[in-house]
C-alpha atoms as a PDB file:
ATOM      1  CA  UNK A   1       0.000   0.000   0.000  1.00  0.00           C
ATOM      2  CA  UNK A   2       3.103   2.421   0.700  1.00  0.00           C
ATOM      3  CA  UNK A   3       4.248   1.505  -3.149  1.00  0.00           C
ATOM      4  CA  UNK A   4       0.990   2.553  -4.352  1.00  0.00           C
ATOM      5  CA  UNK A   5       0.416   5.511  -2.363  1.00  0.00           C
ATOM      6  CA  UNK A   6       4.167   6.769  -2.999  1.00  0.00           C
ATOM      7  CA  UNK A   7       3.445   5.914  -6.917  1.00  0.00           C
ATOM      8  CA  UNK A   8       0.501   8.261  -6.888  1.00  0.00           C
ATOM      9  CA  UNK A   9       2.287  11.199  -4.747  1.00  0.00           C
ATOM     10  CA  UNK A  10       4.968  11.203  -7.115  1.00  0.00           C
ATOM     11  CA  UNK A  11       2.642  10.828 -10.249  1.00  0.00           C
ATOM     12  CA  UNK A  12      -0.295  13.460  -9.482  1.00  0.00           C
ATOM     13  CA  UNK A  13       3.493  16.146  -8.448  1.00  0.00           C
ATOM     14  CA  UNK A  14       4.614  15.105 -12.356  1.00  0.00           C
ATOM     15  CA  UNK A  15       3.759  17.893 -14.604  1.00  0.00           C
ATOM     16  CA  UNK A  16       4.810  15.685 -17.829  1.00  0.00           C
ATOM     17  CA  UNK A  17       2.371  12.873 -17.113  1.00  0.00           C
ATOM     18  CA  UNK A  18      -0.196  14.991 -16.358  1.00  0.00           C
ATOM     19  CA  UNK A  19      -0.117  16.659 -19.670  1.00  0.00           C
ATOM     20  CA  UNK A  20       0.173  13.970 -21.955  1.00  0.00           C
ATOM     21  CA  UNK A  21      -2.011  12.147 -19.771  1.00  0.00           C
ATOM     22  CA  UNK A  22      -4.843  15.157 -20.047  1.00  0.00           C
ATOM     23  CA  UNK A  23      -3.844  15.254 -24.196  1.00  0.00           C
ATOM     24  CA  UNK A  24      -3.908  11.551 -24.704  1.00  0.00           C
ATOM     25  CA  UNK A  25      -7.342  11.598 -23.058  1.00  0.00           C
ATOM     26  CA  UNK A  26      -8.838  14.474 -25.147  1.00  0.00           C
ATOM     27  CA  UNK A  27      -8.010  12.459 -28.215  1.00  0.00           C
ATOM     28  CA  UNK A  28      -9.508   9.179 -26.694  1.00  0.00           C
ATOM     29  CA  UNK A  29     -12.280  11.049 -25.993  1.00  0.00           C
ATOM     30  CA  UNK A  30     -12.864  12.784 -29.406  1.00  0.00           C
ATOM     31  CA  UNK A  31     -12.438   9.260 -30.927  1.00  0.00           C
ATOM     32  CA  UNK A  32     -14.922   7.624 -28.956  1.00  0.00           C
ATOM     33  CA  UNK A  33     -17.726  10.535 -28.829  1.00  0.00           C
ATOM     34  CA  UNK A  34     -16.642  12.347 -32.163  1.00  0.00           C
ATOM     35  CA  UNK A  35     -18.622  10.382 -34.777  1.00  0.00           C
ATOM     36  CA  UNK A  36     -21.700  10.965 -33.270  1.00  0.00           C
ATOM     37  CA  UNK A  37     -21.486  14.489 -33.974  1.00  0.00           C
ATOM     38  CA  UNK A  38     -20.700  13.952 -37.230  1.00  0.00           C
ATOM     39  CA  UNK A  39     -23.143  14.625 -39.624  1.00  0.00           C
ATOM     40  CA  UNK A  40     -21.012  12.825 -42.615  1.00  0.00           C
ATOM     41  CA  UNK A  41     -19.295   9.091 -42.724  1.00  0.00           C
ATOM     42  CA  UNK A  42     -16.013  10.021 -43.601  1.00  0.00           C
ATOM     43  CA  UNK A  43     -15.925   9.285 -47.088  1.00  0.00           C
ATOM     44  CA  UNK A  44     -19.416  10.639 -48.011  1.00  0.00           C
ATOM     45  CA  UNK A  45     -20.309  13.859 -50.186  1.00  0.00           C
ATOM     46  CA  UNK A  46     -21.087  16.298 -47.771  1.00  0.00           C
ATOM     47  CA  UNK A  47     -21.172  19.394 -50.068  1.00  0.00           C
ATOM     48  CA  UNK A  48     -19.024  21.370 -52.063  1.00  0.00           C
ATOM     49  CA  UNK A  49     -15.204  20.986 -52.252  1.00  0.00           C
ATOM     50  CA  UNK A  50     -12.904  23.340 -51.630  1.00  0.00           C
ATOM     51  CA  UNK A  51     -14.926  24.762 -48.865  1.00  0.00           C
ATOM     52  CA  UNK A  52     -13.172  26.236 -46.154  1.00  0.00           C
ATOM     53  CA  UNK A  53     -14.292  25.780 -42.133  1.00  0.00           C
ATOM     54  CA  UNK A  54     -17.567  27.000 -41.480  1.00  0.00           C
ATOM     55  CA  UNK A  55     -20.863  26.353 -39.106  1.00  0.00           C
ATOM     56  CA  UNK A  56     -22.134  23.785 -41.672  1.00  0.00           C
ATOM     57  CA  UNK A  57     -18.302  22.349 -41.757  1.00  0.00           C
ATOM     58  CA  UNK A  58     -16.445  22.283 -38.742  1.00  0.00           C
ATOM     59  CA  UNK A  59     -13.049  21.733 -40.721  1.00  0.00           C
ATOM     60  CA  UNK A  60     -14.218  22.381 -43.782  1.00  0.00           C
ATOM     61  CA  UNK A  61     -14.490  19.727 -47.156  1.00  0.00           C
ATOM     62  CA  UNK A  62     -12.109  18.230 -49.064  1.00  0.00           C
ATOM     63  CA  UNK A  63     -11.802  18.391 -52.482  1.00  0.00           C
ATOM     64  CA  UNK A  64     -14.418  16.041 -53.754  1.00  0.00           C
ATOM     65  CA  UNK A  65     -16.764  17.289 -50.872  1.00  0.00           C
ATOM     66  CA  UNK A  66     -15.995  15.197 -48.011  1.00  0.00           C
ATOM     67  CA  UNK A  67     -16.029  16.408 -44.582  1.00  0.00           C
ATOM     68  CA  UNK A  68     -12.831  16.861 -42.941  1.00  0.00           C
ATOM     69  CA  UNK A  69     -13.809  16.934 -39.375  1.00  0.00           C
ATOM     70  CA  UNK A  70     -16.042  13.351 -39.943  1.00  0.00           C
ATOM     71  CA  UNK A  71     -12.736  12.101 -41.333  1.00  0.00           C
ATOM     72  CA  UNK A  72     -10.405  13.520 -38.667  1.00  0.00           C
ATOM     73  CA  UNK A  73     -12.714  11.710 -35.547  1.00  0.00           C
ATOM     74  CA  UNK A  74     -12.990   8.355 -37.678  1.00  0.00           C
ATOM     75  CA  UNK A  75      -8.943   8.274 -39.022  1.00  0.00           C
ATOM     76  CA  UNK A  76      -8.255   9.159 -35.033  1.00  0.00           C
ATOM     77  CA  UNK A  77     -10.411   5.851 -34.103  1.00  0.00           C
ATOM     78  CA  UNK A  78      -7.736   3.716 -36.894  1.00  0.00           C
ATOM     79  CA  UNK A  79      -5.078   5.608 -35.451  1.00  0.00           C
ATOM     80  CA  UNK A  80      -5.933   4.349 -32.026  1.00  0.00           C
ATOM     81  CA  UNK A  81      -6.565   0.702 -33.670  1.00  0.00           C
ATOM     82  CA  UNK A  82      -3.068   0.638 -34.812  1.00  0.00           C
ATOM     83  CA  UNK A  83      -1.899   1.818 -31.733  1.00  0.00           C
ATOM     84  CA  UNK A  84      -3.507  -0.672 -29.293  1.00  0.00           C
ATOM     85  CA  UNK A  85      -3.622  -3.829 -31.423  1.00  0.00           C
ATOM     86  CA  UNK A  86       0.589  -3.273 -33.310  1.00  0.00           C
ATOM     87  CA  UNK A  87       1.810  -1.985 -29.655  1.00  0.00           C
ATOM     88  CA  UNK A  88       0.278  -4.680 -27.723  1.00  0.00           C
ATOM     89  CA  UNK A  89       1.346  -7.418 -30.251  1.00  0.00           C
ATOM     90  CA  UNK A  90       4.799  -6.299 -30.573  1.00  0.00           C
ATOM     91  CA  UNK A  91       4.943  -5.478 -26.726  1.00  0.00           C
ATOM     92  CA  UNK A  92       3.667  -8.964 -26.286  1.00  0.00           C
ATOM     93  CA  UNK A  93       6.296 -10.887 -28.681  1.00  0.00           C
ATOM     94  CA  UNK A  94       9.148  -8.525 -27.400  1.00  0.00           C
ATOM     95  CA  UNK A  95       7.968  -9.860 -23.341  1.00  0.00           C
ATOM     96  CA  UNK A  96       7.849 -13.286 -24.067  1.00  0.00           C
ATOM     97  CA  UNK A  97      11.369 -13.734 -26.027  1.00  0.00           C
ATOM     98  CA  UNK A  98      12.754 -11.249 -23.776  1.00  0.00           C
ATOM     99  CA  UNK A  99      11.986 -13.114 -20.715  1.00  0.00           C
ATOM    100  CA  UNK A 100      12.510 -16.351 -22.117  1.00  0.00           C
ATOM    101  CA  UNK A 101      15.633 -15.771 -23.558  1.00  0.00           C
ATOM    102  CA  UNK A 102      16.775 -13.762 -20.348  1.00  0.00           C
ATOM    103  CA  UNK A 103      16.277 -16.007 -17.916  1.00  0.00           C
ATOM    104  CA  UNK A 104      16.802 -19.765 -20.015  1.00  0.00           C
ATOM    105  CA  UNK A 105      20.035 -18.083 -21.451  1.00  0.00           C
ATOM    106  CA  UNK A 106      22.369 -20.990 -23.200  1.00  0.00           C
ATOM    107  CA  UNK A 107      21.466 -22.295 -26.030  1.00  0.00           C
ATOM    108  CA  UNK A 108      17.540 -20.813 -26.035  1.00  0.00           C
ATOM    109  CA  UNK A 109      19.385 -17.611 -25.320  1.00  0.00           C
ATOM    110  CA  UNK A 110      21.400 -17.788 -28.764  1.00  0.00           C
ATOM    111  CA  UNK A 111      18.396 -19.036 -30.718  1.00  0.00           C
ATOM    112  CA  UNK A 112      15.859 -16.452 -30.016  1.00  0.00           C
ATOM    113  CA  UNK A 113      18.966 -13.631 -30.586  1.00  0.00           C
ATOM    114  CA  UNK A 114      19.263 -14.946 -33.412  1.00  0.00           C
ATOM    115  CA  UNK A 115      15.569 -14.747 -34.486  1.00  0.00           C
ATOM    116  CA  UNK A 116      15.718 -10.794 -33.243  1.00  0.00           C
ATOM    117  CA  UNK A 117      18.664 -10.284 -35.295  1.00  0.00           C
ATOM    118  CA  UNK A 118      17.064 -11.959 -38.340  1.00  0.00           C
ATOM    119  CA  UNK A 119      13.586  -9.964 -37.506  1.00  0.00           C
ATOM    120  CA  UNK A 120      15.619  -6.575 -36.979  1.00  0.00           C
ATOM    121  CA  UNK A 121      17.535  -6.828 -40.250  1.00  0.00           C
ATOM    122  CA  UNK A 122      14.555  -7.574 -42.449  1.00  0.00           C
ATOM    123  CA  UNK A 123      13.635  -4.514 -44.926  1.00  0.00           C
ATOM    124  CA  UNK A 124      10.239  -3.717 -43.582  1.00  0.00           C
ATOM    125  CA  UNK A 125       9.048  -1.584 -46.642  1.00  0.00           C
ATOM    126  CA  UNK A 126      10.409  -4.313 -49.389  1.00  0.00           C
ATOM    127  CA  UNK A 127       8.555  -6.679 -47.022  1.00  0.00           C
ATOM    128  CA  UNK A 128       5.355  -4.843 -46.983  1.00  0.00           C
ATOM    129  CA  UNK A 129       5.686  -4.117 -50.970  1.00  0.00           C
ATOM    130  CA  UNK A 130       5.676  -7.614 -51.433  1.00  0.00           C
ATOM    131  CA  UNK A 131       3.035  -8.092 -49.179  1.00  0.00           C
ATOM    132  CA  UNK A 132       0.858  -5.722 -51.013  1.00  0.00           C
ATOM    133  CA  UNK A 133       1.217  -7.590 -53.797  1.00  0.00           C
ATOM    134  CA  UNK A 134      -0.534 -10.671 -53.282  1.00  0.00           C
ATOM    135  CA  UNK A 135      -2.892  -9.019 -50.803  1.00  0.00           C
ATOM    136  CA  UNK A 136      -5.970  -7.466 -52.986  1.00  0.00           C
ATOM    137  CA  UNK A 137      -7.301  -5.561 -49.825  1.00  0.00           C
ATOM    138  CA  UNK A 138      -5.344  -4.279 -46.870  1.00  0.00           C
ATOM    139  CA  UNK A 139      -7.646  -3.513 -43.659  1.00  0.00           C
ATOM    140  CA  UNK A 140      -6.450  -1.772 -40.743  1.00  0.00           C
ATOM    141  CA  UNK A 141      -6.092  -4.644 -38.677  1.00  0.00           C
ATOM    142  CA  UNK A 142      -4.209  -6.123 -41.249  1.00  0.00           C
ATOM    143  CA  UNK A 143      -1.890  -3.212 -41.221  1.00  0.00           C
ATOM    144  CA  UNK A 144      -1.683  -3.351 -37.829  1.00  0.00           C
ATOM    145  CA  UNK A 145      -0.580  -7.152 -37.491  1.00  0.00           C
ATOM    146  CA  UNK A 146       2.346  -6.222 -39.941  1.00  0.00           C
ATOM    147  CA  UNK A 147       3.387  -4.004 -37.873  1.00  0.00           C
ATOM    148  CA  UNK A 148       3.433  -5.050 -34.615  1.00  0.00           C
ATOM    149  CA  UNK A 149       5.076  -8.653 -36.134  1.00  0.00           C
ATOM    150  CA  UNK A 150       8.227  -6.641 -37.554  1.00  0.00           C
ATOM    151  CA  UNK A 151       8.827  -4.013 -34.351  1.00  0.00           C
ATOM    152  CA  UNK A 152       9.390  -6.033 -31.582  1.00  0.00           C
ATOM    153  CA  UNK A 153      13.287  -6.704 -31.787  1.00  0.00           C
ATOM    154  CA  UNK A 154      13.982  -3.506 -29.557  1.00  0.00           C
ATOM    155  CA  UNK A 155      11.810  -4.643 -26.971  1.00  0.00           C
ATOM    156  CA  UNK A 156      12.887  -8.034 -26.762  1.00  0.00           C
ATOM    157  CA  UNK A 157      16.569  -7.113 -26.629  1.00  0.00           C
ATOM    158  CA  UNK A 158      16.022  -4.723 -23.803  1.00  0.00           C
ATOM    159  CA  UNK A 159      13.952  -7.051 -21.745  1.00  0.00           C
ATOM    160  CA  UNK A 160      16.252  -9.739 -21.928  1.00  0.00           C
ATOM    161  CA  UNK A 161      18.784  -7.283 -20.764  1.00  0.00           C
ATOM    162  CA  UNK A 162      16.767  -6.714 -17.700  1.00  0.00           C
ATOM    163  CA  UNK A 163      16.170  -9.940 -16.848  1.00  0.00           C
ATOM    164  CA  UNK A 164      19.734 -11.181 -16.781  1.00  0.00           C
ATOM    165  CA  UNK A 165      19.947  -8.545 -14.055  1.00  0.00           C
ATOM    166  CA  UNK A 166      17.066 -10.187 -12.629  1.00  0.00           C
ATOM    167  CA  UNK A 167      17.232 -14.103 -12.703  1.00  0.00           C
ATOM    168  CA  UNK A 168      20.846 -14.006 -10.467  1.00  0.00           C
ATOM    169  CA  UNK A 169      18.779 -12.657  -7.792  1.00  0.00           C
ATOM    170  CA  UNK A 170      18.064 -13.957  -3.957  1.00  0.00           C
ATOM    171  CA  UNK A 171      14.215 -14.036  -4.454  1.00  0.00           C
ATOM    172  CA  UNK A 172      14.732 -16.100  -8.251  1.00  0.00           C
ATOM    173  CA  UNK A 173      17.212 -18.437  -6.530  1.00  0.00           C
ATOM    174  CA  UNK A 174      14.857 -19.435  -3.529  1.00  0.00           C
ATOM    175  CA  UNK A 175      11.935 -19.822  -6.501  1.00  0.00           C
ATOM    176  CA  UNK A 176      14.041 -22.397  -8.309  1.00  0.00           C
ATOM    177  CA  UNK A 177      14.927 -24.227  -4.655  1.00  0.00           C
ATOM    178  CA  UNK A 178      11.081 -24.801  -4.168  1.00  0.00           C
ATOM    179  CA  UNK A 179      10.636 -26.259  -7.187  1.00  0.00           C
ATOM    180  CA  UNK A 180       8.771 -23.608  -8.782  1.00  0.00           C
ATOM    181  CA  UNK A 181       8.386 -24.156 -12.804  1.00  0.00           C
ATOM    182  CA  UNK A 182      10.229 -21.685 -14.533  1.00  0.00           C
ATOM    183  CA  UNK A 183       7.431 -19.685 -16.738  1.00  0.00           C
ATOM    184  CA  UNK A 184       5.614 -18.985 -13.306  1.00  0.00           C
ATOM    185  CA  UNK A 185       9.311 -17.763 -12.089  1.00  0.00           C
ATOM    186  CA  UNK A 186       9.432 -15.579 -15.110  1.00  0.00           C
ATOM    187  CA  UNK A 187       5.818 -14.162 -14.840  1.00  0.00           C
ATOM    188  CA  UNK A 188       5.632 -14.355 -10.993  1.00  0.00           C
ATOM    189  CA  UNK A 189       8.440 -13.336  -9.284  1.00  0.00           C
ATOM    190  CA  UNK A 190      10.701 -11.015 -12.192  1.00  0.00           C
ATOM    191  CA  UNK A 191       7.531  -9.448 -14.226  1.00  0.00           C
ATOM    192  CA  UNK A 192       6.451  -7.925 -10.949  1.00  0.00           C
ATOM    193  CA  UNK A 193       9.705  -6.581 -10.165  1.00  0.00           C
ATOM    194  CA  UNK A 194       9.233  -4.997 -14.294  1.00  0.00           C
ATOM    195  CA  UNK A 195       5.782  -4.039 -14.153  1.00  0.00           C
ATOM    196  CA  UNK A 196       6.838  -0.380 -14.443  1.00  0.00           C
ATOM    197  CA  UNK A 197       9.417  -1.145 -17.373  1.00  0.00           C
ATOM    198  CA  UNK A 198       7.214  -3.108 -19.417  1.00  0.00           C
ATOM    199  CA  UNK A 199       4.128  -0.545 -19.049  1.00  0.00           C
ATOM    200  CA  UNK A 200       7.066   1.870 -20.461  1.00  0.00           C
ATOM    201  CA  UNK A 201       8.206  -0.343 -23.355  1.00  0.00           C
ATOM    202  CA  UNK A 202       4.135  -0.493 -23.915  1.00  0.00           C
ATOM    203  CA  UNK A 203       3.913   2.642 -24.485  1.00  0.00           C
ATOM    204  CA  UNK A 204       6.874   3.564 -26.087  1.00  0.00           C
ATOM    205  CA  UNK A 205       5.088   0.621 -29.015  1.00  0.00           C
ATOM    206  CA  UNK A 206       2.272   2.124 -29.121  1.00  0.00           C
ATOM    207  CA  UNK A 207       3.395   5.402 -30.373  1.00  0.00           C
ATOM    208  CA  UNK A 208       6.081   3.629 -32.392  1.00  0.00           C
ATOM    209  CA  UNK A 209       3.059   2.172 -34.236  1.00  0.00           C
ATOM    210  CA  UNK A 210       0.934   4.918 -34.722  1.00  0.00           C
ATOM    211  CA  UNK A 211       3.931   6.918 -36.616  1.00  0.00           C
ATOM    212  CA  UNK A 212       5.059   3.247 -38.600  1.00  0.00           C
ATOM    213  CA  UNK A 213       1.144   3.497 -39.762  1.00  0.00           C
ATOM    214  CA  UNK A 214       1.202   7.514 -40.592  1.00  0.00           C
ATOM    215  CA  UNK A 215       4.586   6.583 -42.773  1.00  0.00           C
ATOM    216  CA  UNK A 216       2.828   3.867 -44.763  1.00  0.00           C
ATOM    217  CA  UNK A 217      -0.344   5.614 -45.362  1.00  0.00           C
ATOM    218  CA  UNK A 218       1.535   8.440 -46.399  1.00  0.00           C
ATOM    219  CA  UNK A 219       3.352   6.106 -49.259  1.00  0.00           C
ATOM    220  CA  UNK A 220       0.324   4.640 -50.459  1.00  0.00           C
ATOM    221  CA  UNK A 221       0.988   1.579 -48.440  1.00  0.00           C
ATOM    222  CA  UNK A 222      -1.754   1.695 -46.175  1.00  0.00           C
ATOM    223  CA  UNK A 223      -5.441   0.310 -45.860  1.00  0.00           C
ATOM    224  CA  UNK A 224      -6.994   0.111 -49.309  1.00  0.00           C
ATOM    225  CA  UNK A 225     -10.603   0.900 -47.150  1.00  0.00           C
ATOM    226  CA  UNK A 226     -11.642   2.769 -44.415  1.00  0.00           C
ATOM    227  CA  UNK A 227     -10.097   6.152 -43.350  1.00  0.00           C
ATOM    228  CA  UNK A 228      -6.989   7.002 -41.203  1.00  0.00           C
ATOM    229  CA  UNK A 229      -4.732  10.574 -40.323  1.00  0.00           C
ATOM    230  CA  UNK A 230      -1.957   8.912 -42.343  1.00  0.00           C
ATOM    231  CA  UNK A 231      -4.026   8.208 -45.357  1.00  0.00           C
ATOM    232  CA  UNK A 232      -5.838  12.267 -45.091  1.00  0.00           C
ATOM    233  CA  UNK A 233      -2.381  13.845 -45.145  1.00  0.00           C
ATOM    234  CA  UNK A 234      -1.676  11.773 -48.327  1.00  0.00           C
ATOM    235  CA  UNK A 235      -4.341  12.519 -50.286  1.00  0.00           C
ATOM    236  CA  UNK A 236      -4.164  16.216 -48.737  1.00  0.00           C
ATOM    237  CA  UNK A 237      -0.368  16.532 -50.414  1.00  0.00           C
ATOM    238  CA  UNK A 238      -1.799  14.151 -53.512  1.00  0.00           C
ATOM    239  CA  UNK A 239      -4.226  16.116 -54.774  1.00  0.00           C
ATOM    240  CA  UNK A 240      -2.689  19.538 -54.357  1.00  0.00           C
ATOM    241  CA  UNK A 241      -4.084  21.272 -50.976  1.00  0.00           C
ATOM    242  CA  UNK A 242      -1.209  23.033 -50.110  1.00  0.00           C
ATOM    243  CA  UNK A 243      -0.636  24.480 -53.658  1.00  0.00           C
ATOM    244  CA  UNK A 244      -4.299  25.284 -53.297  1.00  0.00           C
ATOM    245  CA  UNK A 245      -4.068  26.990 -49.820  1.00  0.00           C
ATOM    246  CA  UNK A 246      -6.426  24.252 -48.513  1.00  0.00           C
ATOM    247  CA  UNK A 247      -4.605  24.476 -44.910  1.00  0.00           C
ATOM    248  CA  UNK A 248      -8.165  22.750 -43.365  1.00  0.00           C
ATOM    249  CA  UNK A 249      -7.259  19.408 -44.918  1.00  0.00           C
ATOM    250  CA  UNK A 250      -3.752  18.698 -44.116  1.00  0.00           C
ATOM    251  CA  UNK A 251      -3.595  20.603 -40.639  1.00  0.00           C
ATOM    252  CA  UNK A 252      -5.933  18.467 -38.438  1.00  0.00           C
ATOM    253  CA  UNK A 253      -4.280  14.883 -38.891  1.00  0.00           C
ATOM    254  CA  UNK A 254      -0.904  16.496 -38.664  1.00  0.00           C
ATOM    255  CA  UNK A 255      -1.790  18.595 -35.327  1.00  0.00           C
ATOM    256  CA  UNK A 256      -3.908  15.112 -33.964  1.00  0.00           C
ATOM    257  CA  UNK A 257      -0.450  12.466 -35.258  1.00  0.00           C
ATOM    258  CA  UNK A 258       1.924  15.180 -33.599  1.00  0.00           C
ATOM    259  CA  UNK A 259      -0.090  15.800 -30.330  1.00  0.00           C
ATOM    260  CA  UNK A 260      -1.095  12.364 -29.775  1.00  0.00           C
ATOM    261  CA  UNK A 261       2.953  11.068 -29.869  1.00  0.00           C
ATOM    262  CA  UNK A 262       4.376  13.969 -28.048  1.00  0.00           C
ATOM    263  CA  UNK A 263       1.898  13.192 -25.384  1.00  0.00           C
ATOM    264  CA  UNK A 264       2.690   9.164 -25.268  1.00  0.00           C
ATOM    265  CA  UNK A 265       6.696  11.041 -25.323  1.00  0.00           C
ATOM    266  CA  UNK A 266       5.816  13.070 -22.349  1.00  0.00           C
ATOM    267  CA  UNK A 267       4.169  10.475 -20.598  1.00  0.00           C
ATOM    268  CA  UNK A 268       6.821   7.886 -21.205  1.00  0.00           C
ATOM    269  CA  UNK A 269       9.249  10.938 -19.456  1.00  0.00           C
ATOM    270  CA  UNK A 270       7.203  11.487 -17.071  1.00  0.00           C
ATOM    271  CA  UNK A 271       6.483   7.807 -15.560  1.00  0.00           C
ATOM    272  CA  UNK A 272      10.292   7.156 -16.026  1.00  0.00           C
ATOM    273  CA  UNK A 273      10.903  10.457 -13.626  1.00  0.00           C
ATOM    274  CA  UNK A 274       8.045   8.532 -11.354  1.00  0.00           C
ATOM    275  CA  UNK A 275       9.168   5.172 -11.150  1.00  0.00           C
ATOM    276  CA  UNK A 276      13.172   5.911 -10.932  1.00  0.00           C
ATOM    277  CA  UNK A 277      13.820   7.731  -7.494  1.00  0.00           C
ATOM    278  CA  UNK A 278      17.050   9.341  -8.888  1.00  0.00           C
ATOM    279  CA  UNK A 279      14.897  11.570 -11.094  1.00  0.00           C
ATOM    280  CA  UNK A 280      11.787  12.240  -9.080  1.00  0.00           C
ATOM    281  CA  UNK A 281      11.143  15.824  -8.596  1.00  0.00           C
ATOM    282  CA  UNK A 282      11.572  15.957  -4.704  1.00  0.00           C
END
């Protein structure tokens, strides 16, 4: 009860989490209740194009008449997808070879290093090319899989790292004397002692993904349906809209892609300034 207490003292005094925090959950929030303010799906003619922001359009049209602000609270719900869904799988992947390679070490050790190594080295965009190929429709989810299969290296590595700190430890050593099986060493008695580092790593995937997706919309890689920030700013800079001075239809996913990482950045500060006691702010 002391740990808890002392992790919210610390967390409600750190002016970085509570920003991003308060950011992150404006966005949430706008994903979850914006589309049922919107008058327009997101790819529906709405009225006429090149219409700037007014009372009828919040963010004004697009150029074939679409509403931006219907497509900015939908593309913010696939943005979150991504998010969630790549950060968690690759978070996942990255936890399990991590640990099991950390604490097994040997010859498991060298085997699943040498599947990161393989995994890191791969050329994600010639992969995803190829992929795009063969696949005649690419959903978000799909998208989202790809991406949380090919960024989970980084994770993995560090994790491991951690737990070879870990597994020499008293509290390991008197798990393996009574006879406890090693996966319920791993996730009971070292996880615990990472809970904070792995919510970090979490995090730090999450907003990984989210700006892996923006990049591969903006190519012409991304979903072949559906609507997301990434794929508004490439159609915003494909069909002219800064040339045309249509500011309305490029400046809302970039403002949304670069609030919503800076605040996962300041909240990935700000727990790390929480949970290490050489940083707090005393």
């Amino acid at each position: 009860m002391k740990t808890k207490n002392e992790f919210l003292y610390f967390a409600l005094r750190n002016g970085r989490l509570k920003v991003g925090f308060f950011i992150l959950v404006i966005f949430i929030l706008l994903a979850i209740f914006g589309p049922l303010f919107a008058k327009y799906g997101p790819l529906d003619y709405a009225g006429p194009g090149y219409h700037p922001p007014s009372k009828e359009f919040w963010l004004g049209t697009t150029t074939f008449g679409q509403d931006v602000f219907s497509q900015t609270v939908y593309g913010l719900r696939s943005t979150f997808l991504v998010g969630l869904v790549a950060g968690g799988l690759a978070t996942l992947l990255g936890v399990l070879i991590g640990f099991v390679a950390g604490y097994h070490g040997g010859m498991i050790d060298e085997l699943l290093n040498m599947l990161t190594n393989v995994v890191t080295v791969i050329p994600t965009l010639a992969l995803l090319l190829i992929v795009a190929a063969y696949l005649p429709y690419r959903g978000i989810l799909v998208q989202s899989i790809f991406i949380g299969l090919t960024s989970w290296p980084w994770a993995a590595r560090a994790i491991r790292a951690q737990t070879f700190t870990l597994r020499t430890r008293d509290f390991v050593d008197l798990a393996r004397i009574t006879g406890m099986k090693p996966m319920r060493i791993i996730f009971g008695e070292i996880a615990p002692n990472m809970m904070s580092y792995l919510f970090m790593t979490f995090i730090l995937q999450f907003g990984g993904a989210i700006l892996a997706a923006v990049t591969l919309d903006f190519i012409g890689l991304g979903p072949t349906q559906g609507i997301s920030l990434g794929l508004m700013m490439q159609n915003a800079v494909l069909w002219s809209a800064i040339q045309l001075g249509m500011w309305w239809w490029l400046i809302p996913p970039g403002v949304a892609i670069t609030a919503i990482v800076g605040a996962l950045y300041f909240m990935n500060t700000g727990l790390d300034e929480v949970f290490n006691p050489k940083l707090r702010e005393l």
